[in-house]
Protein backbone atom coordinates (compact mmCIF):
# COMPACT_ATOMS: atom_id res chain seq x y z
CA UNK A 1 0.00 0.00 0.00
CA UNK A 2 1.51 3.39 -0.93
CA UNK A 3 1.77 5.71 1.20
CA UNK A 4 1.58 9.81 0.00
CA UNK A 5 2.02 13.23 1.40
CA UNK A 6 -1.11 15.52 1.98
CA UNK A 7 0.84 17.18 -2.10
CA UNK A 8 1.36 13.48 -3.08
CA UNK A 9 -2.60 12.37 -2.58
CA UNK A 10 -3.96 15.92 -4.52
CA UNK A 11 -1.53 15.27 -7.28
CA UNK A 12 -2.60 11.97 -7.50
CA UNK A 13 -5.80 12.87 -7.02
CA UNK A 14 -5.98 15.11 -9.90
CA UNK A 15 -4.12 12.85 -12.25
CA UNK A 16 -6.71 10.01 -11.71
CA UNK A 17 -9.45 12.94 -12.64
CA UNK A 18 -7.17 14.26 -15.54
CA UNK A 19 -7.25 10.54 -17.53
CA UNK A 20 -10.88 9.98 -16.27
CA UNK A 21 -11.83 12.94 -18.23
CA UNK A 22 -9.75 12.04 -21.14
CA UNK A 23 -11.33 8.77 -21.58
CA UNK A 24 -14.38 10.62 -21.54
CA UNK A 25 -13.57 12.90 -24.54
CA UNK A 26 -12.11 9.17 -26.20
CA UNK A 27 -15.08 7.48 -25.61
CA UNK A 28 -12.49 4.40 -24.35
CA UNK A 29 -11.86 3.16 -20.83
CA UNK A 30 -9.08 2.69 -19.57
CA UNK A 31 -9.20 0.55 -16.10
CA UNK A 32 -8.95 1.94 -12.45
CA UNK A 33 -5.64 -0.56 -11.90
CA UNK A 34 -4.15 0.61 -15.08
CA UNK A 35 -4.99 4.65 -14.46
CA UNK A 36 -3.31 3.82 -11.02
CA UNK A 37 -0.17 2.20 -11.84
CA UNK A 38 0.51 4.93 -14.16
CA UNK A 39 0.09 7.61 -12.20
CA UNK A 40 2.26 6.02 -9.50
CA UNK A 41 4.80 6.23 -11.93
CA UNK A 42 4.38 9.97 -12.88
CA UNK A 43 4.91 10.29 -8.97
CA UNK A 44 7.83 8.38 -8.73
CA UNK A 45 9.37 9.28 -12.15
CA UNK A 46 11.23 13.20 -12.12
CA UNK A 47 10.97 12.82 -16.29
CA UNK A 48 8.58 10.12 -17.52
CA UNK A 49 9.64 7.70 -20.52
CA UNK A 50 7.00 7.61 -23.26
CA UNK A 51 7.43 3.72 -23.53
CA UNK A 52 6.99 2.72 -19.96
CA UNK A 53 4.35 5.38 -19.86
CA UNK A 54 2.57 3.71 -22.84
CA UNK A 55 2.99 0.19 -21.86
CA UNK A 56 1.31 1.02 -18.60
CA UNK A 57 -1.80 2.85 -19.93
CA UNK A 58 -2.14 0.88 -23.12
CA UNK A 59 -0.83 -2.92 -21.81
CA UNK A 60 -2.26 -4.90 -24.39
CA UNK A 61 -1.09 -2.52 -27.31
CA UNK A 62 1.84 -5.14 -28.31
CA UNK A 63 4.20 -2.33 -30.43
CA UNK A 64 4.53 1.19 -28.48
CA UNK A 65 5.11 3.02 -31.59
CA UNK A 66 2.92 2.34 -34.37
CA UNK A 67 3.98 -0.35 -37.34
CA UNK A 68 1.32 1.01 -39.80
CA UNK A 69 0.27 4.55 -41.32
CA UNK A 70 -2.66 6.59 -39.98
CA UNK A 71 -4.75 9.55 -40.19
CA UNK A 72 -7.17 10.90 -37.99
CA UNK A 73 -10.39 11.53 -38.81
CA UNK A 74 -13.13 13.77 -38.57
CA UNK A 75 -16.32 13.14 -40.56
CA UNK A 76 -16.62 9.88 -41.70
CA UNK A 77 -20.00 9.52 -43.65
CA UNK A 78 -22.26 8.42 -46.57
CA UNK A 79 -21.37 11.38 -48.36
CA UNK A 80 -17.40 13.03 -47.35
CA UNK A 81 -14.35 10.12 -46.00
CA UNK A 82 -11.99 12.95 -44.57
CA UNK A 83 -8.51 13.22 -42.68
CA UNK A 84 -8.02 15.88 -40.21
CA UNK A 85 -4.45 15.03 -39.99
CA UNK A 86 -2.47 12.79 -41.64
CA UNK A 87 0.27 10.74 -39.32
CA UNK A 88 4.26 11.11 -40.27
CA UNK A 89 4.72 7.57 -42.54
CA UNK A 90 5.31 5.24 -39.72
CA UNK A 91 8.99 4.13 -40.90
CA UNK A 92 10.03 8.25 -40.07
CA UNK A 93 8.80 8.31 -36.54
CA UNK A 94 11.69 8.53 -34.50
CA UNK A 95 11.31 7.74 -30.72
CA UNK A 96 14.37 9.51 -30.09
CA UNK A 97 13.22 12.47 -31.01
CA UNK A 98 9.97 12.17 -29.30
CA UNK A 99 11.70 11.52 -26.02
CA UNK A 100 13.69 14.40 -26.78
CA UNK A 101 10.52 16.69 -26.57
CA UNK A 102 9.33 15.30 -23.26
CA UNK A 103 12.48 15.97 -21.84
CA UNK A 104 12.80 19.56 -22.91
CA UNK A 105 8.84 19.68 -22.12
CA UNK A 106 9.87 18.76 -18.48
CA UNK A 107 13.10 21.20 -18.95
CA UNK A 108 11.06 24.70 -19.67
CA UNK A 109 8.86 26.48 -17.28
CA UNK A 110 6.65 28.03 -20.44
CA UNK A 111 3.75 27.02 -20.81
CA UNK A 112 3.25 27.98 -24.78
CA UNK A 113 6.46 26.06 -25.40
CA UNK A 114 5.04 23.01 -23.74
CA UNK A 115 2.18 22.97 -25.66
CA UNK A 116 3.85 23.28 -29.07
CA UNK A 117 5.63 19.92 -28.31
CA UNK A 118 2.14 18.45 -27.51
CA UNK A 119 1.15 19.59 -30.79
CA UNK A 120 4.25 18.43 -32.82
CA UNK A 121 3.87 15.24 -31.06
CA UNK A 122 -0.56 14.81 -32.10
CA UNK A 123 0.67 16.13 -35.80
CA UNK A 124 3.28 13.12 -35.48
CA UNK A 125 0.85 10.80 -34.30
CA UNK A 126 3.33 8.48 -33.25
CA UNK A 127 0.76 5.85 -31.46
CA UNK A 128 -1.82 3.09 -33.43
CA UNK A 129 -3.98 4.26 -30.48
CA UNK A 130 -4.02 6.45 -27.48
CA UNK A 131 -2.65 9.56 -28.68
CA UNK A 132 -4.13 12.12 -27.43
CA UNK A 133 -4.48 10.85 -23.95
CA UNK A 134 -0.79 10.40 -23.53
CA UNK A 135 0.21 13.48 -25.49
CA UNK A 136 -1.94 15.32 -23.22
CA UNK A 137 -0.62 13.92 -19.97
CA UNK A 138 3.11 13.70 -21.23
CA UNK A 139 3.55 17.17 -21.82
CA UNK A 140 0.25 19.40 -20.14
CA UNK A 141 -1.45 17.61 -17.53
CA UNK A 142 1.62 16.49 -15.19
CA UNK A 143 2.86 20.06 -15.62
CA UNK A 144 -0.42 21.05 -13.90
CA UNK A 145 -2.42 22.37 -17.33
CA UNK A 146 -5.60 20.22 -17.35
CA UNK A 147 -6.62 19.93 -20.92
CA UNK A 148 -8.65 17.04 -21.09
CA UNK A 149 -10.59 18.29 -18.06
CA UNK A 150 -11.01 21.55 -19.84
CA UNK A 151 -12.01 20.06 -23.09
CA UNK A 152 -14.64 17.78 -21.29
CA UNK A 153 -16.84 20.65 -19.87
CA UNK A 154 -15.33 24.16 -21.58
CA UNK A 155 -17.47 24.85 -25.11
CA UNK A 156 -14.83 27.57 -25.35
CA UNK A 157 -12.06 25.31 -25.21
CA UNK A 158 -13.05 23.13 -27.48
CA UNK A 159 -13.70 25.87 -30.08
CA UNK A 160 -10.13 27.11 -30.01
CA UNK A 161 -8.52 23.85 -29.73
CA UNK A 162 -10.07 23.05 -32.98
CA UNK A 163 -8.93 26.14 -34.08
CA UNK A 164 -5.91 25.81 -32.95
CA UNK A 165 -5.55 22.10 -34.57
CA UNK A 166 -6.42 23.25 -38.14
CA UNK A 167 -3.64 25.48 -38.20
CA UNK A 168 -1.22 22.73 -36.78
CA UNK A 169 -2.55 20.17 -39.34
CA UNK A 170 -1.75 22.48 -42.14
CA UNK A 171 -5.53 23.22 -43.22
CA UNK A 172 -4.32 27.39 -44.45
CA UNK A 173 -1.81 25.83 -46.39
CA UNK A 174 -1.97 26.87 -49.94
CA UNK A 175 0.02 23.90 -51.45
CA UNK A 176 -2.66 20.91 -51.61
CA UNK A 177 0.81 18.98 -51.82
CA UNK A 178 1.29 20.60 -48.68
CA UNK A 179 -2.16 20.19 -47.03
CA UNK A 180 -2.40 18.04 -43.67
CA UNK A 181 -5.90 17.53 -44.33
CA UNK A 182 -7.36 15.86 -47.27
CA UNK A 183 -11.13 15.67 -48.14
CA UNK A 184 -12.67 13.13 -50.67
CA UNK A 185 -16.50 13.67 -51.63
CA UNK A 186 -18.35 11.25 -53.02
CA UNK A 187 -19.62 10.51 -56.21
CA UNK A 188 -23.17 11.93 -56.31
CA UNK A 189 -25.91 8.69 -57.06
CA UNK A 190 -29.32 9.14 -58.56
CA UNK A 191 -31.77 7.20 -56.97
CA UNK A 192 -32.94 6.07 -59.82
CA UNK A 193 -30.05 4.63 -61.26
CA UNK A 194 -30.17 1.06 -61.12
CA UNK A 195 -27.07 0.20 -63.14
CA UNK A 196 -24.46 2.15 -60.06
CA UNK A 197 -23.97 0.26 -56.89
CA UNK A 198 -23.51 2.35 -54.26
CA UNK A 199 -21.44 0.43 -52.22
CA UNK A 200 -19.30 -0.59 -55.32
CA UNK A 201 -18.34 3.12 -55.86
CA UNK A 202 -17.63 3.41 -51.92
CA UNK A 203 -15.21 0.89 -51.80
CA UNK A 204 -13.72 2.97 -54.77
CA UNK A 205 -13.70 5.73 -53.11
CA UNK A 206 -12.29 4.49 -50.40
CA UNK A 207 -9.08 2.80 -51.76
CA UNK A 208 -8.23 5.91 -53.35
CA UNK A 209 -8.56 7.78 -49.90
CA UNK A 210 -5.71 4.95 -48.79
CA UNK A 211 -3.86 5.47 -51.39
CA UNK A 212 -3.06 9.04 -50.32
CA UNK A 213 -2.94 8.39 -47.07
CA UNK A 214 -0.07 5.47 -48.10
CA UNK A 215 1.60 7.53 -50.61
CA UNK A 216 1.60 10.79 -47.65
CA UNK A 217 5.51 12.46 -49.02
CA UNK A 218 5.68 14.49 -46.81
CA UNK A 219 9.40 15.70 -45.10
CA UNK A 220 10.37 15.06 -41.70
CA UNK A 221 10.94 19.04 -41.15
CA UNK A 222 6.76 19.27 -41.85
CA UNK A 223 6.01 17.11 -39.43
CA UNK A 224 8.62 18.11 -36.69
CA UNK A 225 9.17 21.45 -37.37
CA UNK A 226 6.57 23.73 -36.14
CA UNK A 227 6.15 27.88 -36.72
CA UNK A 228 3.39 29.02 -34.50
CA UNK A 229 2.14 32.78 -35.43
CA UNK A 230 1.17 35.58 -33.02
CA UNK A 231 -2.42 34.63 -33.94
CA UNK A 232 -2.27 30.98 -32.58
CA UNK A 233 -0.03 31.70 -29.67
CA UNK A 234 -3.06 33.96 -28.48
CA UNK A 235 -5.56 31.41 -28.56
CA UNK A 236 -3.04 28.90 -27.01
CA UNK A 237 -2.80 31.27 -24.10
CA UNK A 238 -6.48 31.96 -24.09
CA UNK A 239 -6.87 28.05 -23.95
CA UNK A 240 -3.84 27.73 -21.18
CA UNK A 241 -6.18 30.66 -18.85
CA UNK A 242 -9.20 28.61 -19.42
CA UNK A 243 -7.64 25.26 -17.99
CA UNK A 244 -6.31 27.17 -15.18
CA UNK A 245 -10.12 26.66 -13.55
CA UNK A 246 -9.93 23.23 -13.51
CA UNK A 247 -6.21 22.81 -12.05
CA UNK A 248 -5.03 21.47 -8.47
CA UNK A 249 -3.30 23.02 -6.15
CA UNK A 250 -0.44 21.59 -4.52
């Protein structure tokens, strides 16, 4: 049985509440046991590890960094398949590098710089699963900046982290070469029109939508390499404030 300091039990307190609440916004549970090892090891870790961090939240995820390609969606319907961010091509991720954030994350008392790792390291996508929720913990929440709490009951917050996300996923991007978000509409179907199957054209549809998430050419510099502009820092800070409601005190 572990035994904590009056600090100890509200930081682990408000850790517990922190991945509660991000499960919440995944719609995925992750179980009491598991939530409590991990955060026993943010409390006895001075700089986490993303890998024993991972294996402890995600145990039955058998790689830690993702052997595939992704993309993250956002609308998945009859009509539009979109991407609201396409992952780095999985052979480029480089856990090195990723470590290398969380430690300067855990080096820097600024809050804006923290959260431009956290965003480097969603644009990366370096997981199959579970992204956000350790991206979120790994760089904001141990540092005492609640996002996921925020996000759960702020309509604010949610508006500028969208915000800020389609800037960060290259949306204003004039190059479509360039774009970090891709949108494929469908073909439009008469009703009438016995001789097209709908489903045959989906499937179409759909393996072309693979094919440029597959064939996604993209540098490492664009995917590690991040510029944020006076316009985005503001609504970063306006999004730090807000989360300040919802944080502990220690």
């Amino acid at each position: 049985m572990n035994t904590y300091t009056p600090s100890e039990s509200r930081l682990s307190a408000y850790l517990k509440q922190c991945i509660l609440n991000s499960n919440f916004i995944e719609q995925d549970f992750i179980p009491n046991e598991t939530v409590n090892e991990a955060v026993q090891y943010i409390l006895d870790s001075n700089q986490p590890n993303i890998d024993e961090l991972y294996r402890l939240l995600f145990p039955k995820r058998q790689h830690v960094f993702r052997q595939c390609n992704v993309y993250v969606s956002g609308k998945n319907n009859s009509k539009v398949i979109s991407a609201d961010n396409i992952g780095i091509r999985h052979e480029l991720i480089d856990p090195h590098y990723l470590q290398e954030l969380v430690n300067k994350a855990n080096q820097t008392n600024d809050p804006i710089t923290k959260f431009k790792y956290y965003l480097i390291y969603q644009r990366i996508h370096p997981h199959e699963d579970g992204n956000g929720r350790i991206g979120r913990l790994l760089f904001l929440e141990i540092y005492n900046i609640p996002l996921s709490t925020t996000l759960r009951y702020s309509i604010k917050a949610r508006k500028l982290m969208n915000e800020i996300f389609i800037y960060t996923n290259g949306s204003s991007v004039d190059d479509a070469k360039l774009r970090f978000d891709v949108i494929m509409k469908k073909h439009q179907i008469k009703t009438d029109d016995d001789a097209i199957c709908r489903y045959e054209i989906e499937i179409e549809d759909r393996a072309k939508f693979m094919r440029l998430i597959n064939d996604n050419q993209r540098t490492c510099d664009q995917y590690y390499i991040l510029d944020l502009k006076d316009e985005i820092t503001a609504k970063i800070n306006d999004l730090i404030s807000l989360t300040q409601t919802y944080s502990h005190t220690c």
